[in-house]
PDB file of N, CA and C in Angstrom:
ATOM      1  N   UNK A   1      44.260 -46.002 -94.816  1.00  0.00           N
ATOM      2  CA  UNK A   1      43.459 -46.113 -93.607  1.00  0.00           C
ATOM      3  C   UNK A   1      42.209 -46.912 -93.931  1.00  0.00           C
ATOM      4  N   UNK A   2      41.794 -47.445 -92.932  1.00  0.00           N
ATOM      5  CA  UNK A   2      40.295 -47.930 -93.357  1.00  0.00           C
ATOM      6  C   UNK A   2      39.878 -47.424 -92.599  1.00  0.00           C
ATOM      7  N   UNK A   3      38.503 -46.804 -93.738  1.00  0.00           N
ATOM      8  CA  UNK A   3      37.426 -46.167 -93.116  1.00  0.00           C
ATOM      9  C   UNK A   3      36.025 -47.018 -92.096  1.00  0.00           C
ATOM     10  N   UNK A   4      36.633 -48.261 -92.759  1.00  0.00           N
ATOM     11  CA  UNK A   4      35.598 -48.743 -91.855  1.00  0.00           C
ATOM     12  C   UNK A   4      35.927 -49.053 -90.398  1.00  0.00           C
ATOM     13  N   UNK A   5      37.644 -49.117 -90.307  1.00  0.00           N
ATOM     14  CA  UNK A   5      37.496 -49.557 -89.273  1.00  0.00           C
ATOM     15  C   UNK A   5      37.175 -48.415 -88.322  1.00  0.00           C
ATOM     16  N   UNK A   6      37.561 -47.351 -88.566  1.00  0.00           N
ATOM     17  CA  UNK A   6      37.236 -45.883 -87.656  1.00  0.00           C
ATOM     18  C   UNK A   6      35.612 -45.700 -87.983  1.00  0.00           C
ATOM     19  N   UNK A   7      35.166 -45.479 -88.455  1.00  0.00           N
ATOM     20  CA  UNK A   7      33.508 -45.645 -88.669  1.00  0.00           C
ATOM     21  C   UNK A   7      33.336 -46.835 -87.899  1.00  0.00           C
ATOM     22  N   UNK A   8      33.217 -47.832 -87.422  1.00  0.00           N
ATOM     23  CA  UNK A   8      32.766 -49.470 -86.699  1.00  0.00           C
ATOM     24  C   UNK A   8      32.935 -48.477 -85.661  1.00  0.00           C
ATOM     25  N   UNK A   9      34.445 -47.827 -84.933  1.00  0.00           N
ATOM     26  CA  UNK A   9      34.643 -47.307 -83.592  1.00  0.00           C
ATOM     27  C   UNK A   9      33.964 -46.421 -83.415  1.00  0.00           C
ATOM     28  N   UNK A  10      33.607 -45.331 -84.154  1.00  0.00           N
ATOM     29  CA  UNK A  10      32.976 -44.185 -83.810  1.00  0.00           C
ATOM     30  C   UNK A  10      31.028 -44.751 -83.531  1.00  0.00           C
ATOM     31  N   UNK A  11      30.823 -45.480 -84.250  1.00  0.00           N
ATOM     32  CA  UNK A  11      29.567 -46.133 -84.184  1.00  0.00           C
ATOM     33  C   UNK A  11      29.221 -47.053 -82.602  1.00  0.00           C
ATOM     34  N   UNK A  12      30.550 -47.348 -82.317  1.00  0.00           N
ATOM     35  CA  UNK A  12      30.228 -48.422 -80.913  1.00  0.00           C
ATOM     36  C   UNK A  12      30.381 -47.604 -79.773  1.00  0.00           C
ATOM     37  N   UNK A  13      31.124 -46.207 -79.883  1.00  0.00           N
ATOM     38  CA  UNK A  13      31.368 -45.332 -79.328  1.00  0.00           C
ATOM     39  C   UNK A  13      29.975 -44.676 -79.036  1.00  0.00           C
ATOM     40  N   UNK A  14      29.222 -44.232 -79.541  1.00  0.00           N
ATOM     41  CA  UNK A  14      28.009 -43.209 -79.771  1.00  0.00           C
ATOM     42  C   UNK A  14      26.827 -44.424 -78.567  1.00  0.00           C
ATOM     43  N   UNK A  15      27.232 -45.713 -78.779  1.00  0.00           N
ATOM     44  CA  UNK A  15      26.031 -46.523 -77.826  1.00  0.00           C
ATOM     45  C   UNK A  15      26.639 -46.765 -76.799  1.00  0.00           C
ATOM     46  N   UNK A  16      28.282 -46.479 -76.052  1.00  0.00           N
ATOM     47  CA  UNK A  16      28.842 -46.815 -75.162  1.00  0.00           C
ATOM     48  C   UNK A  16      29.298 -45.231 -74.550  1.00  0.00           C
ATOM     49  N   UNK A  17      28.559 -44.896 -73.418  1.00  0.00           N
ATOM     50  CA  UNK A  17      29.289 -43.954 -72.556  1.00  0.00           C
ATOM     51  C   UNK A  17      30.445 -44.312 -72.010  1.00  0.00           C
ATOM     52  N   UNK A  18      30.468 -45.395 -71.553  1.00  0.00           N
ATOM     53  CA  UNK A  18      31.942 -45.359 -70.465  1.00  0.00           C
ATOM     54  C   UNK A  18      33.176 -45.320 -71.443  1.00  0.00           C
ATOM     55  N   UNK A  19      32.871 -45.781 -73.318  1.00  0.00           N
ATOM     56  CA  UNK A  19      33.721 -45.637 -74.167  1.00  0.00           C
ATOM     57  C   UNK A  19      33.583 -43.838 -74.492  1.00  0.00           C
ATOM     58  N   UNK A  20      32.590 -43.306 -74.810  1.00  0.00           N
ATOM     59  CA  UNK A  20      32.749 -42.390 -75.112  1.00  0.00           C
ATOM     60  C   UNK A  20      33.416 -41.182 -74.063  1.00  0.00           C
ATOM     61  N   UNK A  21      33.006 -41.196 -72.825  1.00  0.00           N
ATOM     62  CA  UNK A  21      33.823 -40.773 -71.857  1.00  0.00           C
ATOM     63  C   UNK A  21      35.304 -40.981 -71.609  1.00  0.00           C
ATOM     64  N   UNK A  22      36.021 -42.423 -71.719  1.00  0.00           N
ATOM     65  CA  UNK A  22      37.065 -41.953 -71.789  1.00  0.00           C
ATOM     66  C   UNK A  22      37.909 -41.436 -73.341  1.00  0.00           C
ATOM     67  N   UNK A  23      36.943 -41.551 -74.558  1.00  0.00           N
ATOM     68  CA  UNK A  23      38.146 -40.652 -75.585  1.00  0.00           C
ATOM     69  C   UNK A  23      37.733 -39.411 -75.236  1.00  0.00           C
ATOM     70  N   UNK A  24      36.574 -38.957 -74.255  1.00  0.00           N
ATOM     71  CA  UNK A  24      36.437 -37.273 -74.237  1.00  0.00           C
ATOM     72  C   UNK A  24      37.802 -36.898 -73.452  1.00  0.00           C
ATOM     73  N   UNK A  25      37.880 -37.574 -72.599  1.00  0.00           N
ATOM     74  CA  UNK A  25      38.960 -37.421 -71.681  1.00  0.00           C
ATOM     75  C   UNK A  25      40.589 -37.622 -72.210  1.00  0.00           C
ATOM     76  N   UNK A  26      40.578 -38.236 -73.032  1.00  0.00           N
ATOM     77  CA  UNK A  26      42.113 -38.021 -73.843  1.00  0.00           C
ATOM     78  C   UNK A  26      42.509 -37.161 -74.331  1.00  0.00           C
ATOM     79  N   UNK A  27      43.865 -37.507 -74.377  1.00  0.00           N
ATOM     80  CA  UNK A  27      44.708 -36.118 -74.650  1.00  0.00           C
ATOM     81  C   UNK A  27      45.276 -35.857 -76.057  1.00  0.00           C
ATOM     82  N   UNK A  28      45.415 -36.850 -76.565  1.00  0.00           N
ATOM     83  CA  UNK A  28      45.626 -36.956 -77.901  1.00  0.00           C
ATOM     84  C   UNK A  28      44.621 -37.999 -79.144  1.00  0.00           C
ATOM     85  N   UNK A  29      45.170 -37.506 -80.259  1.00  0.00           N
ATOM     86  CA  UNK A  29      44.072 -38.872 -80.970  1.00  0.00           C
ATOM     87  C   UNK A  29      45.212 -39.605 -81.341  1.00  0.00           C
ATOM     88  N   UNK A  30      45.889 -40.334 -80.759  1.00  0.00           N
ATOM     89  CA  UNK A  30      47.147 -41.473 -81.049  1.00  0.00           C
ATOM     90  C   UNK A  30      46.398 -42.292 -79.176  1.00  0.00           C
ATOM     91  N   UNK A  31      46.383 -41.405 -78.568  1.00  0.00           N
ATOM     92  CA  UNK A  31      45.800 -41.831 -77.011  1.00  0.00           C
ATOM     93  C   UNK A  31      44.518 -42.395 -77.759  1.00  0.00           C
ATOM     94  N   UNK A  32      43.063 -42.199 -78.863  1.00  0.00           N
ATOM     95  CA  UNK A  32      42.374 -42.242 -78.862  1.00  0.00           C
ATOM     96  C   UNK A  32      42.043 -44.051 -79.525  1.00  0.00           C
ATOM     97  N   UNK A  33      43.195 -43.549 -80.322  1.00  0.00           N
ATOM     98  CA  UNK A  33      43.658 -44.672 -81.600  1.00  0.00           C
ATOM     99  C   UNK A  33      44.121 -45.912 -80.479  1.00  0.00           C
ATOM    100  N   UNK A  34      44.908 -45.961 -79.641  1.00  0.00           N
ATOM    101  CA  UNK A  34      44.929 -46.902 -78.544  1.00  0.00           C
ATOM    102  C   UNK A  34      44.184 -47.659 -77.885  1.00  0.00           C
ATOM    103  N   UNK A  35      42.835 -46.554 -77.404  1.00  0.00           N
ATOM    104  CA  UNK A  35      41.688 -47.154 -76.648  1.00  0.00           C
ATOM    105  C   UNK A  35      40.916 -47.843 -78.068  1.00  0.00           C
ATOM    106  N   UNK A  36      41.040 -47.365 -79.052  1.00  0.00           N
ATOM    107  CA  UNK A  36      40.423 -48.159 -80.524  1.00  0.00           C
ATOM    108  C   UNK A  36      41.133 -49.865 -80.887  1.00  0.00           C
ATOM    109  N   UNK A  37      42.667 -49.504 -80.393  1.00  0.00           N
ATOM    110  CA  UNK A  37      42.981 -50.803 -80.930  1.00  0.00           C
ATOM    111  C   UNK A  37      42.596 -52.003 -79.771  1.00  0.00           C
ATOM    112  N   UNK A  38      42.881 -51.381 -78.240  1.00  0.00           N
ATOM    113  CA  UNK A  38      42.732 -52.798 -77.498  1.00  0.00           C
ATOM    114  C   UNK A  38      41.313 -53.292 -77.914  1.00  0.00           C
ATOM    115  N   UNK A  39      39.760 -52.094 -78.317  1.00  0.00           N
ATOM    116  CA  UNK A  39      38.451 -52.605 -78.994  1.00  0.00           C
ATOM    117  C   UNK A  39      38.681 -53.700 -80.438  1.00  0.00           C
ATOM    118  N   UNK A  40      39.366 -53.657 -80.699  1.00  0.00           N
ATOM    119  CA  UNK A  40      39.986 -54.637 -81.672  1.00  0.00           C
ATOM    120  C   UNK A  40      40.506 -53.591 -83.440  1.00  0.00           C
ATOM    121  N   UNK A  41      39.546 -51.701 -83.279  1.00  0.00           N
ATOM    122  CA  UNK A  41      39.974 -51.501 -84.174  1.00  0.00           C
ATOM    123  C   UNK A  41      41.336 -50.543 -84.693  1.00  0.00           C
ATOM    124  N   UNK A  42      41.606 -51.037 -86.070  1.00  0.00           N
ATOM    125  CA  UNK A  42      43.008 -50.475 -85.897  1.00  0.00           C
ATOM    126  C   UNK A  42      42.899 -49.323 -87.447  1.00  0.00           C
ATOM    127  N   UNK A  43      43.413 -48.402 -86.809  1.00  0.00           N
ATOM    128  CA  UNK A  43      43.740 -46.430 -87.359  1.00  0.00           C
ATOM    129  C   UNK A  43      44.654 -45.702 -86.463  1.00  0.00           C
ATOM    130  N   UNK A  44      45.295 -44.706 -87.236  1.00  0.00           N
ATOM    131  CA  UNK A  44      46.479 -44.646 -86.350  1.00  0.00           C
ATOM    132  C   UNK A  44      46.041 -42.746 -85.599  1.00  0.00           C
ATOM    133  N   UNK A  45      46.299 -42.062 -85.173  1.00  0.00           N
ATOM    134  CA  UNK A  45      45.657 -40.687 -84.629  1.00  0.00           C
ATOM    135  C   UNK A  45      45.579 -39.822 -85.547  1.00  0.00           C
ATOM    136  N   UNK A  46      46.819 -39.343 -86.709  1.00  0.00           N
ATOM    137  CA  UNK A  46      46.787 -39.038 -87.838  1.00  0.00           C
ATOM    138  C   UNK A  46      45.749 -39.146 -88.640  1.00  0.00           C
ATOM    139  N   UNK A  47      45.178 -40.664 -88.865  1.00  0.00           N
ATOM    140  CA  UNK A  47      44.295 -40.546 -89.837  1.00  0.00           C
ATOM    141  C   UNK A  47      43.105 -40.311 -88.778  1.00  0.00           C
ATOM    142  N   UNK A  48      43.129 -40.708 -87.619  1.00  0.00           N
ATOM    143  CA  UNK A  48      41.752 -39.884 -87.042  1.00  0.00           C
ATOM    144  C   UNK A  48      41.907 -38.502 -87.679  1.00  0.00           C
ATOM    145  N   UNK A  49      43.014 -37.764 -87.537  1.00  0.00           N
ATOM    146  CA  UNK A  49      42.805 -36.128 -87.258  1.00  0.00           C
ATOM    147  C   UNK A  49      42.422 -35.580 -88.631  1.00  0.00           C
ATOM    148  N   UNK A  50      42.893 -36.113 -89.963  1.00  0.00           N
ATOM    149  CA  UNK A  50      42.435 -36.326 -90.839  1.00  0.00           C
ATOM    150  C   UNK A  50      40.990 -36.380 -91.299  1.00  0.00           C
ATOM    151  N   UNK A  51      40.205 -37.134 -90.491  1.00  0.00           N
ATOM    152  CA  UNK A  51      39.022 -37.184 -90.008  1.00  0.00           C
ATOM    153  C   UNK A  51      37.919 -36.286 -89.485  1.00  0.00           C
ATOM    154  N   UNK A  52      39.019 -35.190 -89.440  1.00  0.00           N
ATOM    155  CA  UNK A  52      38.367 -33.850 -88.431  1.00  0.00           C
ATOM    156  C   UNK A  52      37.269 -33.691 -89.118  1.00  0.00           C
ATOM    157  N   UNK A  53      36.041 -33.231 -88.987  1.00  0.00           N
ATOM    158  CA  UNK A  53      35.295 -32.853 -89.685  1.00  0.00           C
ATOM    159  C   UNK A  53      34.085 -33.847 -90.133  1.00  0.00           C
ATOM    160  N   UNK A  54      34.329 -34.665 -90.274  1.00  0.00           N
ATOM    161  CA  UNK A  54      33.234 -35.817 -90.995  1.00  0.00           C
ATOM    162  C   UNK A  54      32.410 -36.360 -89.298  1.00  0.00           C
ATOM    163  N   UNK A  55      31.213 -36.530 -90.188  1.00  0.00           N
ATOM    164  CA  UNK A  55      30.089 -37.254 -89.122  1.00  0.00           C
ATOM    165  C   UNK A  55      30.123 -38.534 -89.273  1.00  0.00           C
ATOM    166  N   UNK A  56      29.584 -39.342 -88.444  1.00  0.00           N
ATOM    167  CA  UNK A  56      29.312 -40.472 -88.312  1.00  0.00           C
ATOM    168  C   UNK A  56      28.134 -41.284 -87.401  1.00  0.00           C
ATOM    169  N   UNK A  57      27.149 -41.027 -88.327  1.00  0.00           N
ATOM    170  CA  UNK A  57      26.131 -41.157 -86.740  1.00  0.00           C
ATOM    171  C   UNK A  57      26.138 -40.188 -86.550  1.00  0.00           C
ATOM    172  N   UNK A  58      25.763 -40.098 -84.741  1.00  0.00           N
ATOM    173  CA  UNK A  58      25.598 -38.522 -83.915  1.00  0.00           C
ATOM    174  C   UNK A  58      26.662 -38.256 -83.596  1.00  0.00           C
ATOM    175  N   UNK A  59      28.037 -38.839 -84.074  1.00  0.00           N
ATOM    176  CA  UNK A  59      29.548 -38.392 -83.774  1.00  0.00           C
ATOM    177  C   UNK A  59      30.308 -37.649 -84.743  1.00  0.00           C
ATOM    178  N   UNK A  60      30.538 -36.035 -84.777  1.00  0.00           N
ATOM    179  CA  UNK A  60      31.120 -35.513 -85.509  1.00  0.00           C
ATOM    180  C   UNK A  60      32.920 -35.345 -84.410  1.00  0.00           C
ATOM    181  N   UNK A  61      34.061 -35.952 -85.959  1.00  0.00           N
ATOM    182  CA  UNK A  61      34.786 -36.028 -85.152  1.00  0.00           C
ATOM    183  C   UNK A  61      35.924 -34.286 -85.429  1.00  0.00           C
ATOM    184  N   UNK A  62      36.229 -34.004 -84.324  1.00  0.00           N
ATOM    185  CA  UNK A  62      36.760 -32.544 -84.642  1.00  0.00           C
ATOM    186  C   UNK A  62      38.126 -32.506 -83.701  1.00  0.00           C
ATOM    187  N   UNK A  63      39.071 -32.155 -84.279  1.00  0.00           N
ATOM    188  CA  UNK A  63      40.201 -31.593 -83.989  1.00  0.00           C
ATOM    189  C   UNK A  63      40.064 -30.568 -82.799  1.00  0.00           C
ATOM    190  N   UNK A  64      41.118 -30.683 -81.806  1.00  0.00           N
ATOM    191  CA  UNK A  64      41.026 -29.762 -80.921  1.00  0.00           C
ATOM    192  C   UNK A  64      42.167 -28.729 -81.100  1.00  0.00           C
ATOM    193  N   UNK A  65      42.619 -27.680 -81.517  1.00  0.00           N
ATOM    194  CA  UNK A  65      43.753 -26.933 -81.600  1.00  0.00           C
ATOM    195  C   UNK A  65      44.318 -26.715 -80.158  1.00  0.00           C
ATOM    196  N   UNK A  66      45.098 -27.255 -79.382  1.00  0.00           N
ATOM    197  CA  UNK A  66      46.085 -26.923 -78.563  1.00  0.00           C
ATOM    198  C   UNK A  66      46.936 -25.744 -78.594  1.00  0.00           C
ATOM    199  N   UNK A  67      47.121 -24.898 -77.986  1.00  0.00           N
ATOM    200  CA  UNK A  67      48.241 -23.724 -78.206  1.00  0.00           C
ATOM    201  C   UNK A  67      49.490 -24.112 -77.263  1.00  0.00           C
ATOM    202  N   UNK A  68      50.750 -23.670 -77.883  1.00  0.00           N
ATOM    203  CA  UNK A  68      51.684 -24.223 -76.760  1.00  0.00           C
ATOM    204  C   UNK A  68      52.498 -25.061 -77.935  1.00  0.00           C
ATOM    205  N   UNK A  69      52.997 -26.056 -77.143  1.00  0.00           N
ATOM    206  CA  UNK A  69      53.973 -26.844 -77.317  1.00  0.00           C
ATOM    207  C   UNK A  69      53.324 -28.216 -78.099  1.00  0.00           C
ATOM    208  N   UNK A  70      51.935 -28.513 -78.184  1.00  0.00           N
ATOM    209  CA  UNK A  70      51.502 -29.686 -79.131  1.00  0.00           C
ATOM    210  C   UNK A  70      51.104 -29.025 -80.358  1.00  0.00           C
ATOM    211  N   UNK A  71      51.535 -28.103 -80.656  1.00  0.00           N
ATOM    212  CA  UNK A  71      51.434 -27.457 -82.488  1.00  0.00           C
ATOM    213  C   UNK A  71      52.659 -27.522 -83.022  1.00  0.00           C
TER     214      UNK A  71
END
């Protein structure tokens, strides 16, 4: 994975609401990794989720546990 390229997104994310609003609004981090690639960067949701936990800036990125059928 590159870390930079998910660090660049999470960084352009934190100065862009209408970006940060819609990954609040997604449903997955493969959905998240999408809105990252048409921005030009490329990580796949996995290594976001991987990611759980680490800051970046004022963006700590965290796993959401789903119950049900996405575990």
């Amino acid at each position: 994975m590159s870390l930079d390229q998910l660090r660049g997104f999470l960084k352009e994310m934190q100065n862009d609401d209408s970006l940060k609003n819609e990954v609040i609004s997604s449903s997955t981090a493969d959905d998240v990794a999408l809105i990252a690639m048409r921005r030009g960067y490329e990580f796949s949701g996995d290594e976001l989720l991987r990611f759980s936990g680490k800051k970046v800036g004022k963006v700590t990125v965290q796993k959401n546990d789903v119950p049900g059928e996405y575990n």
